[in-house]
C-alpha atoms as a PDB file:
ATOM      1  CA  UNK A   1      -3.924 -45.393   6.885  1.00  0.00           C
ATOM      2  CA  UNK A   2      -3.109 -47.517   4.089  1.00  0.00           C
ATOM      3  CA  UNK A   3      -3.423 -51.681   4.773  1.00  0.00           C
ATOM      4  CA  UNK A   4      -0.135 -53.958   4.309  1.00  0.00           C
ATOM      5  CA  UNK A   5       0.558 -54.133   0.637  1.00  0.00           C
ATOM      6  CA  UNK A   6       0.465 -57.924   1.096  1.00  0.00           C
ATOM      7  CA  UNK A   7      -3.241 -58.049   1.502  1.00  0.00           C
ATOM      8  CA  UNK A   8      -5.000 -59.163  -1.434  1.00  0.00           C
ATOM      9  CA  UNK A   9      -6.578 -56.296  -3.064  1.00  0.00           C
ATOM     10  CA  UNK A  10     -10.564 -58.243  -2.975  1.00  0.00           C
ATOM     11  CA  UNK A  11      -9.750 -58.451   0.346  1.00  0.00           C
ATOM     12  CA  UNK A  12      -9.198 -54.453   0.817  1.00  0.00           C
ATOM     13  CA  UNK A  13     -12.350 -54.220  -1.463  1.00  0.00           C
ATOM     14  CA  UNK A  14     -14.917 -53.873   1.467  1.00  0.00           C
ATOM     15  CA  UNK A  15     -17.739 -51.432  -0.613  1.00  0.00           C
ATOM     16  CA  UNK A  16     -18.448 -49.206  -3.242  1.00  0.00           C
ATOM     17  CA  UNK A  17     -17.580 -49.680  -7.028  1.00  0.00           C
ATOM     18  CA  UNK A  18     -14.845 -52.279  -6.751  1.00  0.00           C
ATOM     19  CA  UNK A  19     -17.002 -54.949  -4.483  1.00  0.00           C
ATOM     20  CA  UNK A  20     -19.751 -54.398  -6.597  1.00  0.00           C
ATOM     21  CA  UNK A  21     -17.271 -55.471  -9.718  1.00  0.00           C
ATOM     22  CA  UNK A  22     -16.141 -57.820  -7.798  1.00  0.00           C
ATOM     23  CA  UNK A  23     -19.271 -59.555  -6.412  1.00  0.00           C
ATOM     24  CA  UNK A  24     -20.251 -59.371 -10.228  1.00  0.00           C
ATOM     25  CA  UNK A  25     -17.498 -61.132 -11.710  1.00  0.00           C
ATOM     26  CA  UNK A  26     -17.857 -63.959  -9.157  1.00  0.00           C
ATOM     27  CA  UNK A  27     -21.511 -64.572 -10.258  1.00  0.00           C
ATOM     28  CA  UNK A  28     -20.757 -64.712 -13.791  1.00  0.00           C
ATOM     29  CA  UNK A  29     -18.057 -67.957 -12.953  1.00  0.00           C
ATOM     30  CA  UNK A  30     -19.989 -69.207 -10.429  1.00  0.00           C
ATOM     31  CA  UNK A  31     -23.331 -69.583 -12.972  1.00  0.00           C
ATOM     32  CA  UNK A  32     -20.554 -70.553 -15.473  1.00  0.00           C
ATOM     33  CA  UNK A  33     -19.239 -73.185 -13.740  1.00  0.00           C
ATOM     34  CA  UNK A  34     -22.610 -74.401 -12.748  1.00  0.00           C
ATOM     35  CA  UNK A  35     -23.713 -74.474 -16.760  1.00  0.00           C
ATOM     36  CA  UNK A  36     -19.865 -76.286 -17.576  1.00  0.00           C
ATOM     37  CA  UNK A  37     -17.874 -74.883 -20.482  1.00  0.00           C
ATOM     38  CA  UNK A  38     -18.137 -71.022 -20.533  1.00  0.00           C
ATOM     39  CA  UNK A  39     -16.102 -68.013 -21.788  1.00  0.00           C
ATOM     40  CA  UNK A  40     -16.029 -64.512 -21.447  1.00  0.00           C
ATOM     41  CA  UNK A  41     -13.837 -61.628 -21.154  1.00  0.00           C
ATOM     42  CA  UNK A  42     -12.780 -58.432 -19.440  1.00  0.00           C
ATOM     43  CA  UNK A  43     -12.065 -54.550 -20.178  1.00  0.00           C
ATOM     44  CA  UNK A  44     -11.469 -52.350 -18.405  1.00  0.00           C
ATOM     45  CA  UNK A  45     -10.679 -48.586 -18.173  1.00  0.00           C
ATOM     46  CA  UNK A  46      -9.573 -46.348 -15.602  1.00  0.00           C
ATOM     47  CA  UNK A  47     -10.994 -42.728 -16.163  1.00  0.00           C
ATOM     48  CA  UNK A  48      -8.460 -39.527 -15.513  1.00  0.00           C
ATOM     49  CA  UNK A  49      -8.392 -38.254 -11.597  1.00  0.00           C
ATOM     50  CA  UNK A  50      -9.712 -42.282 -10.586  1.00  0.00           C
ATOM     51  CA  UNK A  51      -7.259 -44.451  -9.208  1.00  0.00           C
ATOM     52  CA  UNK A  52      -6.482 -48.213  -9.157  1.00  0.00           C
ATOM     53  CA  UNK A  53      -5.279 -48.639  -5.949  1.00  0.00           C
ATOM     54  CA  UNK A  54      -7.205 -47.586  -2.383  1.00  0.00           C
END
């Protein structure tokens, strides 16, 4: 059954690929903000037969 469309997707995010992205990404601004100025970016590519949405 899918969730309410007005839950935030890192919220629907509970395991596998996406939380580990996730719990990645919040590291990297977390030690960034902890070091001051910082900058880095993000790609990203969705592979045929995956989808973006749970």
């Amino acid at each position: 059954m899918a969730e309410p469309q007005d839950t935030p997707p890192f919220q629907r995010a509970k395991s596998g690929q996406v939380r580990e992205a996730l719990d990645r990404l919040e590291g990297l601004v977390v030690d960034g903000l902890k070091h001051g100025f910082f900058d880095f970016s993000i790609a990203c590519e969705i592979a045929n037969g995956a989808s973006a949405s749970s």
